[in-house]
PDB file of N, CA and C in Angstrom:
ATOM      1  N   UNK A   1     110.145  82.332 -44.038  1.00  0.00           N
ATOM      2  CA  UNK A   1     110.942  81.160 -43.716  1.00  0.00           C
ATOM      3  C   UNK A   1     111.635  81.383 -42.373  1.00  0.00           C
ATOM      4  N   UNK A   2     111.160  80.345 -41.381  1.00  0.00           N
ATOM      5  CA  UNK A   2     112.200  80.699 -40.398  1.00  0.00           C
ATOM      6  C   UNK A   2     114.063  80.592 -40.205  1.00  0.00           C
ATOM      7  N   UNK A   3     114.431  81.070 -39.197  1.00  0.00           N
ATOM      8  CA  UNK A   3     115.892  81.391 -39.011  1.00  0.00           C
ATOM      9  C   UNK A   3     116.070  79.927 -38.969  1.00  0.00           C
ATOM     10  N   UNK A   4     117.254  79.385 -39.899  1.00  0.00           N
ATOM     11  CA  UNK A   4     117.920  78.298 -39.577  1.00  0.00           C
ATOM     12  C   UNK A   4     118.880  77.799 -38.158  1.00  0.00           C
ATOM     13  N   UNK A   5     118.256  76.498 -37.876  1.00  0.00           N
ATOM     14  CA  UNK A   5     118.768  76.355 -36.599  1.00  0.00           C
ATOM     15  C   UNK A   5     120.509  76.007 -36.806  1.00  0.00           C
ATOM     16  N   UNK A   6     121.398  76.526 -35.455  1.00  0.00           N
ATOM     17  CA  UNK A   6     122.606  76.224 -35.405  1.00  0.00           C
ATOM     18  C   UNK A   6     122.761  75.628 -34.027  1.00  0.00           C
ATOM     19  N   UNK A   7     122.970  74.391 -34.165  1.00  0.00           N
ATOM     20  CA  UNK A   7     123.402  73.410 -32.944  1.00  0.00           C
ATOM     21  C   UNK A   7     124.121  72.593 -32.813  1.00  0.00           C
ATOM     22  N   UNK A   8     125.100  72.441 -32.003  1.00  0.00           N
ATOM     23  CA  UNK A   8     126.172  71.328 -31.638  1.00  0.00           C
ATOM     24  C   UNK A   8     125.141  70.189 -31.596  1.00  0.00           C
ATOM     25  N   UNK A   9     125.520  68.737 -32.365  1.00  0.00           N
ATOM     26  CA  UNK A   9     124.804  67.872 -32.175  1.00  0.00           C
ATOM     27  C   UNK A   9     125.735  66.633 -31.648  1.00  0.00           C
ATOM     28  N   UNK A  10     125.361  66.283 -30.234  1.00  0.00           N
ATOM     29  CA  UNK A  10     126.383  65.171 -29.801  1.00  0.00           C
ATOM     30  C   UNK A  10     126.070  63.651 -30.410  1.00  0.00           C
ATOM     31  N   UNK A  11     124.362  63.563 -31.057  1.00  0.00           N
ATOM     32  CA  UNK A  11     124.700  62.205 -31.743  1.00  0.00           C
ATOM     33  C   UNK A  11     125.506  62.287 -33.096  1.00  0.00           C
ATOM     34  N   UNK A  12     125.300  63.789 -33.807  1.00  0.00           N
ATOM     35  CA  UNK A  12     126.172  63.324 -35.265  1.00  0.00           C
ATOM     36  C   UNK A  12     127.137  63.393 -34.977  1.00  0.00           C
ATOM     37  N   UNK A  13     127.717  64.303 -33.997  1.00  0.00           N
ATOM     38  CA  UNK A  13     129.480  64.765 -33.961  1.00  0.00           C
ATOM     39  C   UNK A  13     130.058  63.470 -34.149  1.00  0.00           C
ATOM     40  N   UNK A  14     130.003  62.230 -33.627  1.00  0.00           N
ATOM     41  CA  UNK A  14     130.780  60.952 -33.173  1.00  0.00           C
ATOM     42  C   UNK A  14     131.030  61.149 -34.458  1.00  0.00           C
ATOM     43  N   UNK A  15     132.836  60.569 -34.785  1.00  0.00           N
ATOM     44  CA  UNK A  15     133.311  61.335 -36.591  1.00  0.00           C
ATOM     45  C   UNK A  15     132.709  59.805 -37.468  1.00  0.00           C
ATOM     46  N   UNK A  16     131.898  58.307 -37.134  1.00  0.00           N
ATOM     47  CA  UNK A  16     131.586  57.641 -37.986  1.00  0.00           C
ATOM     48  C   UNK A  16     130.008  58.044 -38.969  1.00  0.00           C
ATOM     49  N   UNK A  17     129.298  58.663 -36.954  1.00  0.00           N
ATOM     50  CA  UNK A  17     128.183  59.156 -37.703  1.00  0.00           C
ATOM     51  C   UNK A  17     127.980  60.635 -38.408  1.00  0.00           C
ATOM     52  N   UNK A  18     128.929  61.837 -37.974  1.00  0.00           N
ATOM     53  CA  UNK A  18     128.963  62.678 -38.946  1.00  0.00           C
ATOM     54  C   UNK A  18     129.236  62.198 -40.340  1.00  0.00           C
ATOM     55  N   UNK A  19     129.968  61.514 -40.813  1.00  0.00           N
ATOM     56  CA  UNK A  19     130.537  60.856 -42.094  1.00  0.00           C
ATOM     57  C   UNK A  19     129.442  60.326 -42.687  1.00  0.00           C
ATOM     58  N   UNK A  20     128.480  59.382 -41.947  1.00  0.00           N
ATOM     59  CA  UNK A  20     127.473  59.169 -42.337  1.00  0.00           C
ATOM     60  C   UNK A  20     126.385  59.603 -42.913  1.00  0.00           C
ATOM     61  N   UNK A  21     126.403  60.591 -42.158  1.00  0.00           N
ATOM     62  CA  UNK A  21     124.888  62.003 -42.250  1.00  0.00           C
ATOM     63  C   UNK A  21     125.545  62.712 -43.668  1.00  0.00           C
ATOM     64  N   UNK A  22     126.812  63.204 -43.580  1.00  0.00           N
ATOM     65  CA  UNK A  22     127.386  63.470 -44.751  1.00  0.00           C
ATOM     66  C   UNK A  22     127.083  63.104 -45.804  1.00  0.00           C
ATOM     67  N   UNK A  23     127.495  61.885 -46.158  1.00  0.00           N
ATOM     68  CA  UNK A  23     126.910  60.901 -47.293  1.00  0.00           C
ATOM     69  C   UNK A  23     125.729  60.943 -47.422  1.00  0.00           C
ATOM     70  N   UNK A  24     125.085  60.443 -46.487  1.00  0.00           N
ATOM     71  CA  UNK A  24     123.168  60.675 -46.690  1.00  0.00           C
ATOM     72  C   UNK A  24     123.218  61.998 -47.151  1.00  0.00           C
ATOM     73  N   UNK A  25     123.290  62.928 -46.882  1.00  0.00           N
ATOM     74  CA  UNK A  25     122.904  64.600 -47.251  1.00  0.00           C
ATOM     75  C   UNK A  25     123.314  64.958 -48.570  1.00  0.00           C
ATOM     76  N   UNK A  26     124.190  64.408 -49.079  1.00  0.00           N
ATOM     77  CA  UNK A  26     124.611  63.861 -50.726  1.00  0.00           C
ATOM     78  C   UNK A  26     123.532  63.289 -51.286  1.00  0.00           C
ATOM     79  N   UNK A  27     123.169  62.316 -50.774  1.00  0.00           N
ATOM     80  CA  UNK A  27     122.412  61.307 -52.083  1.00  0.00           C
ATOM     81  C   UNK A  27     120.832  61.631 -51.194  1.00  0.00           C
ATOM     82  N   UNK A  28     119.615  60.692 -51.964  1.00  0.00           N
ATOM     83  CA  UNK A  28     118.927  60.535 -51.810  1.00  0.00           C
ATOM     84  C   UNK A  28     118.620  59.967 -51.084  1.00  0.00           C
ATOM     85  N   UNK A  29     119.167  58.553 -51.065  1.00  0.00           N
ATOM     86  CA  UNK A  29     119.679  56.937 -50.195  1.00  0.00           C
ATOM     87  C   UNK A  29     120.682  56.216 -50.605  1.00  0.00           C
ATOM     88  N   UNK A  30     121.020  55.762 -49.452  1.00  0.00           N
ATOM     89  CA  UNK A  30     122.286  54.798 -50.233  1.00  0.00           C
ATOM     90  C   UNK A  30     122.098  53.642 -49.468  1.00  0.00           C
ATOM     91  N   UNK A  31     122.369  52.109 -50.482  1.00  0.00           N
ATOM     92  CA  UNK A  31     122.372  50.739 -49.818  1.00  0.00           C
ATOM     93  C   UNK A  31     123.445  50.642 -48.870  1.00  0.00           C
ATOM     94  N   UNK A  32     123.112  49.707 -47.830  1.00  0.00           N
ATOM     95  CA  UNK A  32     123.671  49.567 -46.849  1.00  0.00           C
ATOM     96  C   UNK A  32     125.108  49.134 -46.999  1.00  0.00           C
ATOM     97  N   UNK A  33     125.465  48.665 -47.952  1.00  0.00           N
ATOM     98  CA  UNK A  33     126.364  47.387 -48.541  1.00  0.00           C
ATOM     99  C   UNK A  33     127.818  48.795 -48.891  1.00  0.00           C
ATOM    100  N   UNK A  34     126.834  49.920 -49.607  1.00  0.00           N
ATOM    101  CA  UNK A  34     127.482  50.723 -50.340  1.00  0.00           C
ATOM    102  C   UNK A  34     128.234  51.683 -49.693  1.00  0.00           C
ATOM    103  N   UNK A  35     127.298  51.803 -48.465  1.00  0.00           N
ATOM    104  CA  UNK A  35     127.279  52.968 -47.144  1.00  0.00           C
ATOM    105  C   UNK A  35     129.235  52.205 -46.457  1.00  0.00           C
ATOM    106  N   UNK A  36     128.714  50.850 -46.245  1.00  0.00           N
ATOM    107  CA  UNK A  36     129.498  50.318 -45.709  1.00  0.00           C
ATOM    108  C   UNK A  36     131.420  50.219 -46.135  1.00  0.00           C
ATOM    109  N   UNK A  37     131.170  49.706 -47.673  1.00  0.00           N
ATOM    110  CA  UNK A  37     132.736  49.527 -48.544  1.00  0.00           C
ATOM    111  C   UNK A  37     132.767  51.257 -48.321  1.00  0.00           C
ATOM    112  N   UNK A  38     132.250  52.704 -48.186  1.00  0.00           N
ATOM    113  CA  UNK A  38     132.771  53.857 -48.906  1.00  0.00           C
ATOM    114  C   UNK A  38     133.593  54.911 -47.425  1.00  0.00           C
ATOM    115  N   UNK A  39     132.807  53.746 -46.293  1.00  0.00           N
ATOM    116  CA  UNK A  39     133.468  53.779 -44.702  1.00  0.00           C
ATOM    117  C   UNK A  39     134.139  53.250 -44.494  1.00  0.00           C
ATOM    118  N   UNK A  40     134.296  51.875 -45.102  1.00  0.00           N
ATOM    119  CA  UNK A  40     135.650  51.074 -44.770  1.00  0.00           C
ATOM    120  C   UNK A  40     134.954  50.518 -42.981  1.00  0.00           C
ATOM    121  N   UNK A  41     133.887  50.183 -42.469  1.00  0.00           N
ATOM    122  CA  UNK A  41     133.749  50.097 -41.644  1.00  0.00           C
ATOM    123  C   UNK A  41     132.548  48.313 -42.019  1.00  0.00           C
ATOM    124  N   UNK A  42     132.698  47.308 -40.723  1.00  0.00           N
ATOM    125  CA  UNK A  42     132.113  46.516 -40.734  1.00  0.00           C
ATOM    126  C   UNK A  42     130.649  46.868 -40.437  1.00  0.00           C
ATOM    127  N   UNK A  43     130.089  45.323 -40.728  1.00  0.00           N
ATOM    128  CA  UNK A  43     128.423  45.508 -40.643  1.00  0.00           C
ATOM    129  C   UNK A  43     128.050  45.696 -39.132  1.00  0.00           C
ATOM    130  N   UNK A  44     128.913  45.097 -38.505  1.00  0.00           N
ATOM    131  CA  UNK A  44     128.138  45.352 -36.617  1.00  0.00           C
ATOM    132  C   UNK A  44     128.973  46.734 -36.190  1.00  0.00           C
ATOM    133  N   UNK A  45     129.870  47.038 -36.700  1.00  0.00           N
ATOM    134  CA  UNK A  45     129.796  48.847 -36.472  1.00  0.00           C
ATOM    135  C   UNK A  45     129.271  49.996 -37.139  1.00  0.00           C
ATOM    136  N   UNK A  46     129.088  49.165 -38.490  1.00  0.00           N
ATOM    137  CA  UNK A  46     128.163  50.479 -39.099  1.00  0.00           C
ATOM    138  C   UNK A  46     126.884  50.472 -38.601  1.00  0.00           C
ATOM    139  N   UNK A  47     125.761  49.152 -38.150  1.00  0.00           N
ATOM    140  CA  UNK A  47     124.800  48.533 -37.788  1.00  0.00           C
ATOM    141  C   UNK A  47     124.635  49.609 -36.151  1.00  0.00           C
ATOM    142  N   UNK A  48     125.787  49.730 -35.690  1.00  0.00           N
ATOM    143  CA  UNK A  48     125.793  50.379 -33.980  1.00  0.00           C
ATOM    144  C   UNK A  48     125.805  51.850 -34.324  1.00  0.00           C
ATOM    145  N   UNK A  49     126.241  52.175 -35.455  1.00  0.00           N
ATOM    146  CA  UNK A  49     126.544  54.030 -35.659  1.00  0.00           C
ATOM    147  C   UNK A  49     124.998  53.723 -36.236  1.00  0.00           C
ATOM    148  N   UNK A  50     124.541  53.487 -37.332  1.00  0.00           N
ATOM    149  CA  UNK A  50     123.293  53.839 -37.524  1.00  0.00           C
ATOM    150  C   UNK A  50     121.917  53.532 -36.092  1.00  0.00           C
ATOM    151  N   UNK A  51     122.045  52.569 -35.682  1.00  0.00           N
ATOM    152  CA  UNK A  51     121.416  51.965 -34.557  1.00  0.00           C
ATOM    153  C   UNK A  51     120.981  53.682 -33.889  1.00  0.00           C
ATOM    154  N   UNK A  52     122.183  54.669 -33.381  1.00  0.00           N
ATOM    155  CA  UNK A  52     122.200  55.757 -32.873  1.00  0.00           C
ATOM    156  C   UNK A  52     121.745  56.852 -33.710  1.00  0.00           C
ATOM    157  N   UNK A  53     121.463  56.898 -34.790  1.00  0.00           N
ATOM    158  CA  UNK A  53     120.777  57.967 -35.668  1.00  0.00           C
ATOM    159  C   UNK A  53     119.647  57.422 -35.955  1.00  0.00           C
ATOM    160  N   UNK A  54     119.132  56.146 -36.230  1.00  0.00           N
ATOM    161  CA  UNK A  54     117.592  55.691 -35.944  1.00  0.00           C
ATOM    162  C   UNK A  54     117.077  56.470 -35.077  1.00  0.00           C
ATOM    163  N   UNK A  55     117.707  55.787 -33.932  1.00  0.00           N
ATOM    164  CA  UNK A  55     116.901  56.172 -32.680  1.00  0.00           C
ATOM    165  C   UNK A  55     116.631  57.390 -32.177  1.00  0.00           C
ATOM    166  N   UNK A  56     117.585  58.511 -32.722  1.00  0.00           N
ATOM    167  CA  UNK A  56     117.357  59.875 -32.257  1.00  0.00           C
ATOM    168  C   UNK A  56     116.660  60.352 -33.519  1.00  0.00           C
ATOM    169  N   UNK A  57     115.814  59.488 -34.724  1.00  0.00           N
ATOM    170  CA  UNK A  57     114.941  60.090 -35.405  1.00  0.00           C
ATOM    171  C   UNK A  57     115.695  60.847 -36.749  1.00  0.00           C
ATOM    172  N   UNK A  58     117.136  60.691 -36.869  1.00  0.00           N
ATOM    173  CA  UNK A  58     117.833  60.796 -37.901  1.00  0.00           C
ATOM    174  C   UNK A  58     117.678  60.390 -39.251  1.00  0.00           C
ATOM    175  N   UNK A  59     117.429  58.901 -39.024  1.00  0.00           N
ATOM    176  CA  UNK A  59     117.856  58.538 -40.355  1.00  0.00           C
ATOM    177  C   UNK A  59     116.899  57.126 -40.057  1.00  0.00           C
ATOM    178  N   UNK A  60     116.168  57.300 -41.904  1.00  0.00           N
ATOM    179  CA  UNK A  60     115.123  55.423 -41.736  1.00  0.00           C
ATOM    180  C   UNK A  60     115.623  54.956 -42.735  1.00  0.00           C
ATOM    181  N   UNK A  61     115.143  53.879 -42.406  1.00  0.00           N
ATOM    182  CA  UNK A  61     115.849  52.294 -43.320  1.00  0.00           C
ATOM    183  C   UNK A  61     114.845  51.615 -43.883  1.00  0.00           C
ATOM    184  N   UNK A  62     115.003  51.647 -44.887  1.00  0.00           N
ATOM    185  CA  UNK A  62     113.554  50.600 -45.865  1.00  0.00           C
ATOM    186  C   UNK A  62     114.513  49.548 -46.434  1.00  0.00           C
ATOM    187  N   UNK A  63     113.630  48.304 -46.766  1.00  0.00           N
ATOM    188  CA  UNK A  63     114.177  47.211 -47.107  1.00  0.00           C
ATOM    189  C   UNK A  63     113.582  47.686 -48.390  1.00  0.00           C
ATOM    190  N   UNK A  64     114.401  46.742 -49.375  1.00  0.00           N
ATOM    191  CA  UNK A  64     113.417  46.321 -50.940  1.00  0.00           C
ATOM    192  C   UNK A  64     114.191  45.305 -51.239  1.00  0.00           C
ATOM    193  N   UNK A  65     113.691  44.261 -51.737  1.00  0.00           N
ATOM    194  CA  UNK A  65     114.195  43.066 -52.560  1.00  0.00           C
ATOM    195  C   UNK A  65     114.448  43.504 -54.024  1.00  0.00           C
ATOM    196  N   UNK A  66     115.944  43.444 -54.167  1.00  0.00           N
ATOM    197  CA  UNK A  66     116.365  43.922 -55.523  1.00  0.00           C
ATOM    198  C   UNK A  66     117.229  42.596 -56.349  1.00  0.00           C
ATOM    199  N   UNK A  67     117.028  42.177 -57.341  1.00  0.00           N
ATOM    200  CA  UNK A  67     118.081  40.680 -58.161  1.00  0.00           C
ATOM    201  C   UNK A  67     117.511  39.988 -56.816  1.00  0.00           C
ATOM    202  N   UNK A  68     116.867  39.401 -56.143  1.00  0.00           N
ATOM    203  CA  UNK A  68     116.420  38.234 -55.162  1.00  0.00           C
ATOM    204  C   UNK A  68     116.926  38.225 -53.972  1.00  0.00           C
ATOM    205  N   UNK A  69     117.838  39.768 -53.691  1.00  0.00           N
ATOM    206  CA  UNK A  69     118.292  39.856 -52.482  1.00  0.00           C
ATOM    207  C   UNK A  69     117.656  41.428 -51.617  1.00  0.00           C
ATOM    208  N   UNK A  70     117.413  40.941 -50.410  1.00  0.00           N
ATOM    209  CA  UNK A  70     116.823  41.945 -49.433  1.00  0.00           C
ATOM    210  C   UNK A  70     118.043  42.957 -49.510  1.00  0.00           C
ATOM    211  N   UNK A  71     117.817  43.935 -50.117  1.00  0.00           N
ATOM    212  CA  UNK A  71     118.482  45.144 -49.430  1.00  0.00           C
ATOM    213  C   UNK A  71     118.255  46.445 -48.403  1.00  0.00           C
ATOM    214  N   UNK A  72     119.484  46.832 -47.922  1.00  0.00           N
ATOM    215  CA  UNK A  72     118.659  48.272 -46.674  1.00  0.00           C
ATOM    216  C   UNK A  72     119.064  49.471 -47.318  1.00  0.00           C
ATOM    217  N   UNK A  73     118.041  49.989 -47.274  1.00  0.00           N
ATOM    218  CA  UNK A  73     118.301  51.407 -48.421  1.00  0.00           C
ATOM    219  C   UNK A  73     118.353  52.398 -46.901  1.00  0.00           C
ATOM    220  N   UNK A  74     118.966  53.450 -46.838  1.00  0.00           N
ATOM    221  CA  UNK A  74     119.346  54.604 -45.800  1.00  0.00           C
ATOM    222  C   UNK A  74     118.986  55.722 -46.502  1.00  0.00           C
ATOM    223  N   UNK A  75     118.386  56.503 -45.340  1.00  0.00           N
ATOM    224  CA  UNK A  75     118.674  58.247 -46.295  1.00  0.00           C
ATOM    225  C   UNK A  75     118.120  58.942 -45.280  1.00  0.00           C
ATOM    226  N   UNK A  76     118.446  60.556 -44.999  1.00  0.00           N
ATOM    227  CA  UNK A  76     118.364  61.275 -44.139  1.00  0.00           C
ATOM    228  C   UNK A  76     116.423  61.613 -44.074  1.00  0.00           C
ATOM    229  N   UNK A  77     116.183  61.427 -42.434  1.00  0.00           N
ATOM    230  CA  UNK A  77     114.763  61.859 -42.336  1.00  0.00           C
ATOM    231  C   UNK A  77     115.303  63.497 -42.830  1.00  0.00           C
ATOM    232  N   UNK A  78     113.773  64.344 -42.514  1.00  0.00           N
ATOM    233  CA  UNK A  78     113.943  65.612 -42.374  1.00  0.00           C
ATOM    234  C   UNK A  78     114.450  66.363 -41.193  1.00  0.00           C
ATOM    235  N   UNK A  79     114.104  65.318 -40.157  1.00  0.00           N
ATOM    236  CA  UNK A  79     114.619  65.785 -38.754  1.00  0.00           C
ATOM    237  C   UNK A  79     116.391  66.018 -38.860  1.00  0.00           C
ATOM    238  N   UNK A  80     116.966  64.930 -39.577  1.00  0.00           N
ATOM    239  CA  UNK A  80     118.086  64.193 -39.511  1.00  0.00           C
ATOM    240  C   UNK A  80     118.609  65.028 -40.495  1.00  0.00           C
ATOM    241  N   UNK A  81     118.098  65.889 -41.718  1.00  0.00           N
ATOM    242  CA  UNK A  81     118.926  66.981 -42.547  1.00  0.00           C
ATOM    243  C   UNK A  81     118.560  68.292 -41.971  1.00  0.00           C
ATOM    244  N   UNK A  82     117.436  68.595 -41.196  1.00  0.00           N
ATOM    245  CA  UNK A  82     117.905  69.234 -40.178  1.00  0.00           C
ATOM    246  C   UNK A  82     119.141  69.487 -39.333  1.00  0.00           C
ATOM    247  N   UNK A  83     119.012  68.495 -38.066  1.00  0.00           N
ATOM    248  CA  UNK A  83     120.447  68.412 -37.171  1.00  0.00           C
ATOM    249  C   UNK A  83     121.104  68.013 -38.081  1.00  0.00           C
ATOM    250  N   UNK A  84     121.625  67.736 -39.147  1.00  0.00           N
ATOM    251  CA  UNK A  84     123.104  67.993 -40.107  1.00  0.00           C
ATOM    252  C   UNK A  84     123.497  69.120 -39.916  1.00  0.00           C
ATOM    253  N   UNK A  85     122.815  69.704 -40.850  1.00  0.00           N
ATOM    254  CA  UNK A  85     122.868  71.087 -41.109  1.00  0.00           C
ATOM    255  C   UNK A  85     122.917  71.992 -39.969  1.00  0.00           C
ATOM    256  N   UNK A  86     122.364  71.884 -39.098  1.00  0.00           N
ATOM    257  CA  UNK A  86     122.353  72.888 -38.260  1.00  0.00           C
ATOM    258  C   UNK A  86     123.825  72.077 -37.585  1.00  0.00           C
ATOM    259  N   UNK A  87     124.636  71.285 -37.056  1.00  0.00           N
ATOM    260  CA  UNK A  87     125.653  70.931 -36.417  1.00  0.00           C
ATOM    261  C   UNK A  87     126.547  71.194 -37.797  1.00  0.00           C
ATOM    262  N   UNK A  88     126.690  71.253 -39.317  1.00  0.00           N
ATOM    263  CA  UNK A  88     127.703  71.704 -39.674  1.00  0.00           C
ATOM    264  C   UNK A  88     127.804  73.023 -39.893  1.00  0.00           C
ATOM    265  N   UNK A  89     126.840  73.963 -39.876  1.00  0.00           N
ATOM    266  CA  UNK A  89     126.796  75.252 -38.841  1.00  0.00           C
ATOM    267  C   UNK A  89     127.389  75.905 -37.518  1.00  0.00           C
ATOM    268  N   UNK A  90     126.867  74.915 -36.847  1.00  0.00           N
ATOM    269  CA  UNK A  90     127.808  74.912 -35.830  1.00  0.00           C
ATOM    270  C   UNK A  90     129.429  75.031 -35.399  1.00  0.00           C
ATOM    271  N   UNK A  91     129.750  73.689 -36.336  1.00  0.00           N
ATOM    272  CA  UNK A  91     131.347  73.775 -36.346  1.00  0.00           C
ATOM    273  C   UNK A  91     131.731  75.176 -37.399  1.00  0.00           C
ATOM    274  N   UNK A  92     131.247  75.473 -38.043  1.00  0.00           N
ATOM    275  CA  UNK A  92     131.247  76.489 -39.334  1.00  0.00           C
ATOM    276  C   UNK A  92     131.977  77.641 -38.346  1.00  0.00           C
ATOM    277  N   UNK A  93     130.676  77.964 -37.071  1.00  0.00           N
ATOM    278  CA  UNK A  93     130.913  78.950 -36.560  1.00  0.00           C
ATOM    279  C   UNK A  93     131.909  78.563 -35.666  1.00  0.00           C
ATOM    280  N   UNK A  94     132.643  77.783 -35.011  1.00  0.00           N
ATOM    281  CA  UNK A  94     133.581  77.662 -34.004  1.00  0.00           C
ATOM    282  C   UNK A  94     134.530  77.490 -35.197  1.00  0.00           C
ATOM    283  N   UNK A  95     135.005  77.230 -35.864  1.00  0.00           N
ATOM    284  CA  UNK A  95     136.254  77.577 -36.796  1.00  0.00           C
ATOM    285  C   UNK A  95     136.704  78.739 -36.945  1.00  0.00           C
ATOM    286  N   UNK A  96     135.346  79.355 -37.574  1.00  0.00           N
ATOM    287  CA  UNK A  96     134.969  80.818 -37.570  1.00  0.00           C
ATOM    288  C   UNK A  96     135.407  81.805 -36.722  1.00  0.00           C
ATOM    289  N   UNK A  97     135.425  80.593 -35.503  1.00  0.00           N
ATOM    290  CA  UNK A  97     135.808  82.217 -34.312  1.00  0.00           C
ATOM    291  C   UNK A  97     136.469  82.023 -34.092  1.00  0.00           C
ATOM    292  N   UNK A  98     137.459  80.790 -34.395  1.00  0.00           N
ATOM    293  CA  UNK A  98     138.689  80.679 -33.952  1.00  0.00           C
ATOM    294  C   UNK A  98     139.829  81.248 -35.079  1.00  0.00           C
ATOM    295  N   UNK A  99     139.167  81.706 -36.135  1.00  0.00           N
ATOM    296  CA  UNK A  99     140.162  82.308 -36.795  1.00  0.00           C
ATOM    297  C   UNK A  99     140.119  83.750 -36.860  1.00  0.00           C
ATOM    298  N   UNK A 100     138.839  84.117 -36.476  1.00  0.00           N
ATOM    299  CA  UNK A 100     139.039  85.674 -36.330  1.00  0.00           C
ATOM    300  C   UNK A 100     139.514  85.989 -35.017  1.00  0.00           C
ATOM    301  N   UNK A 101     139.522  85.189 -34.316  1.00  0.00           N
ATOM    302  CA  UNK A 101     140.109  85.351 -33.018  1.00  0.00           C
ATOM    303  C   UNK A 101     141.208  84.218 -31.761  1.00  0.00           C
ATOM    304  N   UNK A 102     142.077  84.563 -33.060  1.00  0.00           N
ATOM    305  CA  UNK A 102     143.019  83.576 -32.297  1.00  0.00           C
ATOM    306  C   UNK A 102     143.799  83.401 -30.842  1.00  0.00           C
ATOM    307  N   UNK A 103     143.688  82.338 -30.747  1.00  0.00           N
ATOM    308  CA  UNK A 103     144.704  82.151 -29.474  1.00  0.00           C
ATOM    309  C   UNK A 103     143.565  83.016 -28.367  1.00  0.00           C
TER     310      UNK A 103
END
């Protein structure tokens, strides 16, 4: 198995889409609706934080019609629980060194 990667990631860091990736890395998928009330954040800003983890290959979105309504189901690609993981690594280790080596 190779060495797990550790990298500062400047698209998750932004603290709506770390929160995001978070949640995804929890569940399987979560509806958009659900993603949204547990952020406390509207549909054209949650719509702009995901917009930015699409696009860097993070995170896909499938529709399904569920009770007669289109829903957007979310959940972390592999790329996208990748750079999680490796950026909460990251901070892991800068905490890390800031407590064994303070000030």
């Amino acid at each position: 198995m190779a060495a797990e990667t550790v990298a500062f990631d400047e698209v998750i860091h932004a603290p709506q889409r770390l929160r995001i990736c978070a949640m995804l890395s929890a569940a399987q998928s979560i509806e958009f609706g659900v993603l949204q009330d547990r952020l406390g954040l509207s549909k054209s800003a949650l719509s702009k934080q995901l917009a930015h983890l699409v696009e860097a290959g993070y995170v896909q979105q499938e529709r399904a019609v569920r009770d007669g309504r289109s829903r957007l189901w979310l959940s972390l690609t592999r790329e996208g629980a990748r750079a999680y993981a490796g950026h909460v690594r990251a901070l892991r280790e800068i905490v890390d060194s800031e407590v064994e080596n303070p000030g």
